[in-house]
PDB file of N, CA and C in Angstrom:
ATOM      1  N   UNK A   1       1.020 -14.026  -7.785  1.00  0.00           N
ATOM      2  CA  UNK A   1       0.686 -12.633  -7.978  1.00  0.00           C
ATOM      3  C   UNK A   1       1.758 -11.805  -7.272  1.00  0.00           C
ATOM      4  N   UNK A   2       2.288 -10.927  -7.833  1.00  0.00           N
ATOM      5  CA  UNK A   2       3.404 -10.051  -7.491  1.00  0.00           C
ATOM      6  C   UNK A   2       2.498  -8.693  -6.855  1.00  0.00           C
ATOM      7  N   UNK A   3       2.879  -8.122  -5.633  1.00  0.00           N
ATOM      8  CA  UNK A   3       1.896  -6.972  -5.193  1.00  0.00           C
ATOM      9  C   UNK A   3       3.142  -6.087  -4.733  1.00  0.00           C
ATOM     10  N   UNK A   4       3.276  -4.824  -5.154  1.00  0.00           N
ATOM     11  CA  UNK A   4       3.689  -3.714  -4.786  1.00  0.00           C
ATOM     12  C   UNK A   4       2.840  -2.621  -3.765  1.00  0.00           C
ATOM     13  N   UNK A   5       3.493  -2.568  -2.521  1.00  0.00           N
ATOM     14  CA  UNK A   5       2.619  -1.283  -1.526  1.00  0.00           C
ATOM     15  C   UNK A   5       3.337  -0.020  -1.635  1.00  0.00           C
ATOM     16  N   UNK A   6       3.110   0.931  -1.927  1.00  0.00           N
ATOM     17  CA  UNK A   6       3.224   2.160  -1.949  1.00  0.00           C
ATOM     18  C   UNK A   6       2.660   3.173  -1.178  1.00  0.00           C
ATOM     19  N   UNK A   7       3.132   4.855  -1.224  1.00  0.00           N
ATOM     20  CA  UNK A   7       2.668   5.541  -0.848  1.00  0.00           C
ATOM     21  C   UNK A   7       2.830   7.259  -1.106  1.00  0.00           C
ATOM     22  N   UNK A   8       2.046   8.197  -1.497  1.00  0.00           N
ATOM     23  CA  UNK A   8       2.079   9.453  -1.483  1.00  0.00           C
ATOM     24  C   UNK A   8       1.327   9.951  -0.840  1.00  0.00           C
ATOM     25  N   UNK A   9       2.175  11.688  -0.905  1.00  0.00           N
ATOM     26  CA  UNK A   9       1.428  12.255  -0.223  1.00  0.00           C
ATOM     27  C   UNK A   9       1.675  13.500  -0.532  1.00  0.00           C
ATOM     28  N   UNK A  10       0.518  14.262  -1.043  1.00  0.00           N
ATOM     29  CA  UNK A  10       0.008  15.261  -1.766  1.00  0.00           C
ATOM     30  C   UNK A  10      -1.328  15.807  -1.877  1.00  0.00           C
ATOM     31  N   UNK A  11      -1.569  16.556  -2.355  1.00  0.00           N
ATOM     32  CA  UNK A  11      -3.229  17.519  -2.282  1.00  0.00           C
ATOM     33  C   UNK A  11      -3.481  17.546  -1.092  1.00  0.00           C
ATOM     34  N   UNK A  12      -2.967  17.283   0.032  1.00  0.00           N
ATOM     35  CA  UNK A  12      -3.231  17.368   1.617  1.00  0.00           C
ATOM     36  C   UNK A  12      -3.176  16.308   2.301  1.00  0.00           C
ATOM     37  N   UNK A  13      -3.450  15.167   1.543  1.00  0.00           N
ATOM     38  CA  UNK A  13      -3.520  13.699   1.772  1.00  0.00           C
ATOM     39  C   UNK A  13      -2.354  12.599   1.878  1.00  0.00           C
ATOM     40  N   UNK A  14      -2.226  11.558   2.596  1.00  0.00           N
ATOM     41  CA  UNK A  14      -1.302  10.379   2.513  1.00  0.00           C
ATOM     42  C   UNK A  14      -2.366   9.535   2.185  1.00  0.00           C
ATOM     43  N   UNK A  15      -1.388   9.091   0.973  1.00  0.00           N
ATOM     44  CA  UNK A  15      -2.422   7.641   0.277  1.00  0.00           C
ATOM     45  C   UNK A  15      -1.936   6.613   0.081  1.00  0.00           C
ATOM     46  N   UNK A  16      -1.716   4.964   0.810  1.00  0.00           N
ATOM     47  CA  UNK A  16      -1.076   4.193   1.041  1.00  0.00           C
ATOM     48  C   UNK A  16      -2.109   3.346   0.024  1.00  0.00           C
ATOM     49  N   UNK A  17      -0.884   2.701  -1.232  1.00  0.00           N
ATOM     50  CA  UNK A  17      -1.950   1.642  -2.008  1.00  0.00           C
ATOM     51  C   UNK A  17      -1.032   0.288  -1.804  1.00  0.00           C
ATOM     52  N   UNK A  18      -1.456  -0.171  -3.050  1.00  0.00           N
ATOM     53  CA  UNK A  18      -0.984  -1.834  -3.613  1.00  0.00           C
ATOM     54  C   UNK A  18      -1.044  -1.530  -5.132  1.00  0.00           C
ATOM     55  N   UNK A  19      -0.071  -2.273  -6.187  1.00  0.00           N
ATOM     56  CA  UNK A  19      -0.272  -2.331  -7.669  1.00  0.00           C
ATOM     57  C   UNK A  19      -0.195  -3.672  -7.224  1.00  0.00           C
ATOM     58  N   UNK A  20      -0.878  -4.160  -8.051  1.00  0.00           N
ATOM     59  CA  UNK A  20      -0.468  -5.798  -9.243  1.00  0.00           C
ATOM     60  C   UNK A  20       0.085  -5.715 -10.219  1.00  0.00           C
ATOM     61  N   UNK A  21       1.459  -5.846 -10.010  1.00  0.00           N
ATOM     62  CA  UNK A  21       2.394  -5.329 -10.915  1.00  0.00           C
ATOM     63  C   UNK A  21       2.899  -6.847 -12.244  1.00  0.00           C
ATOM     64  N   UNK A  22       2.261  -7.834 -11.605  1.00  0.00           N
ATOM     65  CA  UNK A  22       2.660  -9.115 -13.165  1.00  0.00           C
ATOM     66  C   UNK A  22       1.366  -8.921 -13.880  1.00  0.00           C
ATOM     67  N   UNK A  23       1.267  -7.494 -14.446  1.00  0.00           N
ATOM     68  CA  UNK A  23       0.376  -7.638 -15.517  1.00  0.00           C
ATOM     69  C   UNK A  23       1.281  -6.689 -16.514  1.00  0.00           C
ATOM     70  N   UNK A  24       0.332  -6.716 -17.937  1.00  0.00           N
ATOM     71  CA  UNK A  24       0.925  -5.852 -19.120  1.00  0.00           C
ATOM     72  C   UNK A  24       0.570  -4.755 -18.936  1.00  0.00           C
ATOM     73  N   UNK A  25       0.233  -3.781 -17.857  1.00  0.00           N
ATOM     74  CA  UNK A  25       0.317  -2.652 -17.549  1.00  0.00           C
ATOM     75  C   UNK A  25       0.199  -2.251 -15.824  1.00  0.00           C
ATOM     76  N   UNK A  26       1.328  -2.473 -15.483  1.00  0.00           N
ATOM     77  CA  UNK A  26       1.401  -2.543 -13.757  1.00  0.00           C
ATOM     78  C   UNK A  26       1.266  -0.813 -13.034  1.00  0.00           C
ATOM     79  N   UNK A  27       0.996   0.072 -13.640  1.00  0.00           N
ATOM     80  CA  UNK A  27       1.194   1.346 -13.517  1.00  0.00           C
ATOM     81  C   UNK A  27      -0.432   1.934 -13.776  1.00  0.00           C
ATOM     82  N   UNK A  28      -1.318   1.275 -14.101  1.00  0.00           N
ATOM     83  CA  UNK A  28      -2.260   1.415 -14.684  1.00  0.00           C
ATOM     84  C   UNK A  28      -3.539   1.713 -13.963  1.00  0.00           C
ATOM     85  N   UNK A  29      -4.589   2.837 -13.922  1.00  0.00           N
ATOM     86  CA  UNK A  29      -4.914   2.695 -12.738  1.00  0.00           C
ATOM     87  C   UNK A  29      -5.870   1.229 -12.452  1.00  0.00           C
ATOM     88  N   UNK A  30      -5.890   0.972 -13.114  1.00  0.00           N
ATOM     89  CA  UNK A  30      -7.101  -0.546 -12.933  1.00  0.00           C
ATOM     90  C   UNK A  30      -5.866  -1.513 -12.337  1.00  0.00           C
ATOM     91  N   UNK A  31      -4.851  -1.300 -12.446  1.00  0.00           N
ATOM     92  CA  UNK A  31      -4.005  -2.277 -11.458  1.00  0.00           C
ATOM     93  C   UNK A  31      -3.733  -1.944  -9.938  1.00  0.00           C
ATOM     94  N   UNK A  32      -4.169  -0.699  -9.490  1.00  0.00           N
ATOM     95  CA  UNK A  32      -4.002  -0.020  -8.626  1.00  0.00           C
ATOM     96  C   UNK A  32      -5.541   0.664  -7.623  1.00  0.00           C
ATOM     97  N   UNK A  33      -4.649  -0.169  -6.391  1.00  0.00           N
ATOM     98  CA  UNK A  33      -6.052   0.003  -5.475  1.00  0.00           C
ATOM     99  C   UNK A  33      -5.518   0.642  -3.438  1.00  0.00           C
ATOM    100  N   UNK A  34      -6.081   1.687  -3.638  1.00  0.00           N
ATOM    101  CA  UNK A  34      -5.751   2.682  -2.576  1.00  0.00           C
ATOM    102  C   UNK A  34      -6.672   2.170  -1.173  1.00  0.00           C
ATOM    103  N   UNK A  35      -5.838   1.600  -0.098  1.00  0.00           N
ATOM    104  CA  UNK A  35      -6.625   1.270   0.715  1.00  0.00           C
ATOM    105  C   UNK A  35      -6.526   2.140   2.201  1.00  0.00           C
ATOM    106  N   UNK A  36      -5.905   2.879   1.972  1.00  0.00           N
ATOM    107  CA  UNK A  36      -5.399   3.469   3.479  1.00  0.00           C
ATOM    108  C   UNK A  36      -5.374   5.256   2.876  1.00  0.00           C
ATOM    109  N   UNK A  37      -5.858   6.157   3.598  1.00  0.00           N
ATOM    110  CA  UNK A  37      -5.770   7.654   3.038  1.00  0.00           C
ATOM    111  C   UNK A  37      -5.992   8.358   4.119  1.00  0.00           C
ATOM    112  N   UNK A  38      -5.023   9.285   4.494  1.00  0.00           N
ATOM    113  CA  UNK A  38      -5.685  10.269   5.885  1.00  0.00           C
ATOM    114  C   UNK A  38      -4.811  11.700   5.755  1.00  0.00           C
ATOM    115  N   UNK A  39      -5.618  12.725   5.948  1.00  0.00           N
ATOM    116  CA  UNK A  39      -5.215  14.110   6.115  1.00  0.00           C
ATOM    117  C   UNK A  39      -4.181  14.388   6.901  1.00  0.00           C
ATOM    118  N   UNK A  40      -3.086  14.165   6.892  1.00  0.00           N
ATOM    119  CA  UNK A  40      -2.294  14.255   8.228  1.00  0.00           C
ATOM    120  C   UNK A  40      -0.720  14.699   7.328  1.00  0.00           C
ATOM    121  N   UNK A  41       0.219  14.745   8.116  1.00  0.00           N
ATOM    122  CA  UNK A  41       1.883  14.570   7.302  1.00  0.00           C
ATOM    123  C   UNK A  41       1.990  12.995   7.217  1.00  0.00           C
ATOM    124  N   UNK A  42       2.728  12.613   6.055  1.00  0.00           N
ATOM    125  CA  UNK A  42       3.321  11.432   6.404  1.00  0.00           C
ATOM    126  C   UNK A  42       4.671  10.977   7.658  1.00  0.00           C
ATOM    127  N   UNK A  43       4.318  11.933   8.927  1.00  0.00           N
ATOM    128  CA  UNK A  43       5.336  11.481   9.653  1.00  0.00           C
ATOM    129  C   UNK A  43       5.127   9.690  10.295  1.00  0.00           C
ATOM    130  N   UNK A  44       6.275   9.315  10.715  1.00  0.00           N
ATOM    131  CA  UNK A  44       6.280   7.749  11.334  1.00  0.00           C
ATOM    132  C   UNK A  44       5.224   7.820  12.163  1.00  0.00           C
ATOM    133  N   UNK A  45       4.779   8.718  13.537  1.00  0.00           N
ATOM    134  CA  UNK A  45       3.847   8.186  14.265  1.00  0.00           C
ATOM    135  C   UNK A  45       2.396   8.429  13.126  1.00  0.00           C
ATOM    136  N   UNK A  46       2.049   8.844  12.506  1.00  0.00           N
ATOM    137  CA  UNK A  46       0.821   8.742  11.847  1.00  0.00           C
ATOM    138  C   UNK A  46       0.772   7.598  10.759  1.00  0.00           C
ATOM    139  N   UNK A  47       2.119   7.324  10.165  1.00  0.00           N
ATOM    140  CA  UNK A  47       2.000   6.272   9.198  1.00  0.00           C
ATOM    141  C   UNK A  47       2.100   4.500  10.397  1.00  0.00           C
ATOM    142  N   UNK A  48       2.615   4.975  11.617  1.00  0.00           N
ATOM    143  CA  UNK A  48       1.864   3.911  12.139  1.00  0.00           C
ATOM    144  C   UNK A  48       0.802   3.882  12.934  1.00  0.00           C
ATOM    145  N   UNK A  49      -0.017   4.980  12.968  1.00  0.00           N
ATOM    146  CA  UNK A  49      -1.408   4.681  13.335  1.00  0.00           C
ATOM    147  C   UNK A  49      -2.370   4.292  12.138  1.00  0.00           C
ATOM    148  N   UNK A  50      -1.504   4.396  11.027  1.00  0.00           N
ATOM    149  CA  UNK A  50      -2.620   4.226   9.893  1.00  0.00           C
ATOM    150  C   UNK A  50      -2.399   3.201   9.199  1.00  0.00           C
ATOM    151  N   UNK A  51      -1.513   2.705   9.922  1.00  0.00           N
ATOM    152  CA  UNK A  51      -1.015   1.152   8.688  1.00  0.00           C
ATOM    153  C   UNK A  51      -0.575   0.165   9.700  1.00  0.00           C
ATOM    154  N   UNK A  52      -0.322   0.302  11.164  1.00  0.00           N
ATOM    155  CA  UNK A  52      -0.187  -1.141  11.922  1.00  0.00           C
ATOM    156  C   UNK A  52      -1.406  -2.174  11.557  1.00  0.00           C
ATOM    157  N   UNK A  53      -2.359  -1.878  11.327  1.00  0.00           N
ATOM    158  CA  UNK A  53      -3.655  -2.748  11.444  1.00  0.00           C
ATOM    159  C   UNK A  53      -3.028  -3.638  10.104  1.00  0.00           C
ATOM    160  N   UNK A  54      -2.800  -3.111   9.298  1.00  0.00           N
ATOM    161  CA  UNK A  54      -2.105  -4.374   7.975  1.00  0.00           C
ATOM    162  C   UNK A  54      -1.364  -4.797   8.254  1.00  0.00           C
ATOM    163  N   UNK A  55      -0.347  -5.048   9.460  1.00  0.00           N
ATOM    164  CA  UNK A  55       0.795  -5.284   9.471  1.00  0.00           C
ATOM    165  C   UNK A  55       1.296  -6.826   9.294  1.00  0.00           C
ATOM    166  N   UNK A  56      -0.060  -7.710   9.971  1.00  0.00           N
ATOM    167  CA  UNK A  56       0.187  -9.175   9.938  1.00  0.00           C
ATOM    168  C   UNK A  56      -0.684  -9.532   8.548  1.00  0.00           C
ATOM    169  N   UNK A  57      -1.140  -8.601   7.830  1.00  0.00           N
ATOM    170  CA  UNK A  57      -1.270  -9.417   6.220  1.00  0.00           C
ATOM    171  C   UNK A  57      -0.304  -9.106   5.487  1.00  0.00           C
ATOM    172  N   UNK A  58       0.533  -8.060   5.496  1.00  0.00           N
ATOM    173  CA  UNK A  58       1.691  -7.773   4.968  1.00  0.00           C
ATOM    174  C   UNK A  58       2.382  -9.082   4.886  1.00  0.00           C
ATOM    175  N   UNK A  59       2.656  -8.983   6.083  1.00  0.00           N
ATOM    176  CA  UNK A  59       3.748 -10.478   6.233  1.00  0.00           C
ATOM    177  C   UNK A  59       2.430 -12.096   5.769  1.00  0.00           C
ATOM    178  N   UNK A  60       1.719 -11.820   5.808  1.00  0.00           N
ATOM    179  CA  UNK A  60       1.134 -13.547   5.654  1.00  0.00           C
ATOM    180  C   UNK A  60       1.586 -13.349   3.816  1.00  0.00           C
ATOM    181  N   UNK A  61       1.150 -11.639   3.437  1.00  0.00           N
ATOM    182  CA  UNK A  61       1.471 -12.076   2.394  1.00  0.00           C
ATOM    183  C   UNK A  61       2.778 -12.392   1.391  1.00  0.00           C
ATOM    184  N   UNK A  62       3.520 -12.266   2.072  1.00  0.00           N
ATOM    185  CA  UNK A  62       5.210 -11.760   1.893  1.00  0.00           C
ATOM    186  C   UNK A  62       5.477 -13.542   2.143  1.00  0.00           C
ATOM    187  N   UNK A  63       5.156 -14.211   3.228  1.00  0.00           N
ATOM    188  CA  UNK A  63       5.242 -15.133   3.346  1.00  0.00           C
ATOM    189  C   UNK A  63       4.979 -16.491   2.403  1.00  0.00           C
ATOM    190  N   UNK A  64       3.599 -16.202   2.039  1.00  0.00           N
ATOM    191  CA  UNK A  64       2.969 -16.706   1.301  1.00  0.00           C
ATOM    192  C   UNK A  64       3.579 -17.701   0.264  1.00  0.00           C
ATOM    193  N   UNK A  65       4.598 -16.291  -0.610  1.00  0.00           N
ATOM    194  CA  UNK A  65       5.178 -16.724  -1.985  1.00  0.00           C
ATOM    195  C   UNK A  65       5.984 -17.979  -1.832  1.00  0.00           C
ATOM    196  N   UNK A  66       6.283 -18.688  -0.723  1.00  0.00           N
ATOM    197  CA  UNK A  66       7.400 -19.714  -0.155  1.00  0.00           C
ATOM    198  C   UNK A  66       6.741 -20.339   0.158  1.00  0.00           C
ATOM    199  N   UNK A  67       5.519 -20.632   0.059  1.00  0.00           N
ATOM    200  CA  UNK A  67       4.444 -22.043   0.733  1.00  0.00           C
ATOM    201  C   UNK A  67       4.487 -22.874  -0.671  1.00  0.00           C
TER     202      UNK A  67
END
């Protein structure tokens, strides 16, 4: 499974997702799932209070693809 993490930030919000992008529509919202969202700027200290906690599945999953 191929996973893309992303992020915007707009309508007031930062919204940090994931696509599953090895499908026939990787853009789609049913491929796309928003797990992280907070009212703030996207500056560095807020995008790492809001996303260190993923930081070691990131990598297990990054890792993964090489097992």
């Amino acid at each position: 499974m191929w996973i893309k993490l992303g992020g915007d930030k707009g309508g007031g919000a930062f919204k940090m997702n994931f696509q599953i992008v090895n499908t026939s529509c990787p853009n789609s919202i049913y491929s796309t799932c928003v797990f992280a969202c907070f009212e703030a700027q996207d500056t560095i200290a807020n995008l790492h209070i809001a996303l260190d906690r993923f930081k070691e599945e990131v990598v297990t999953l990054a890792v993964s693809q090489w097992k």
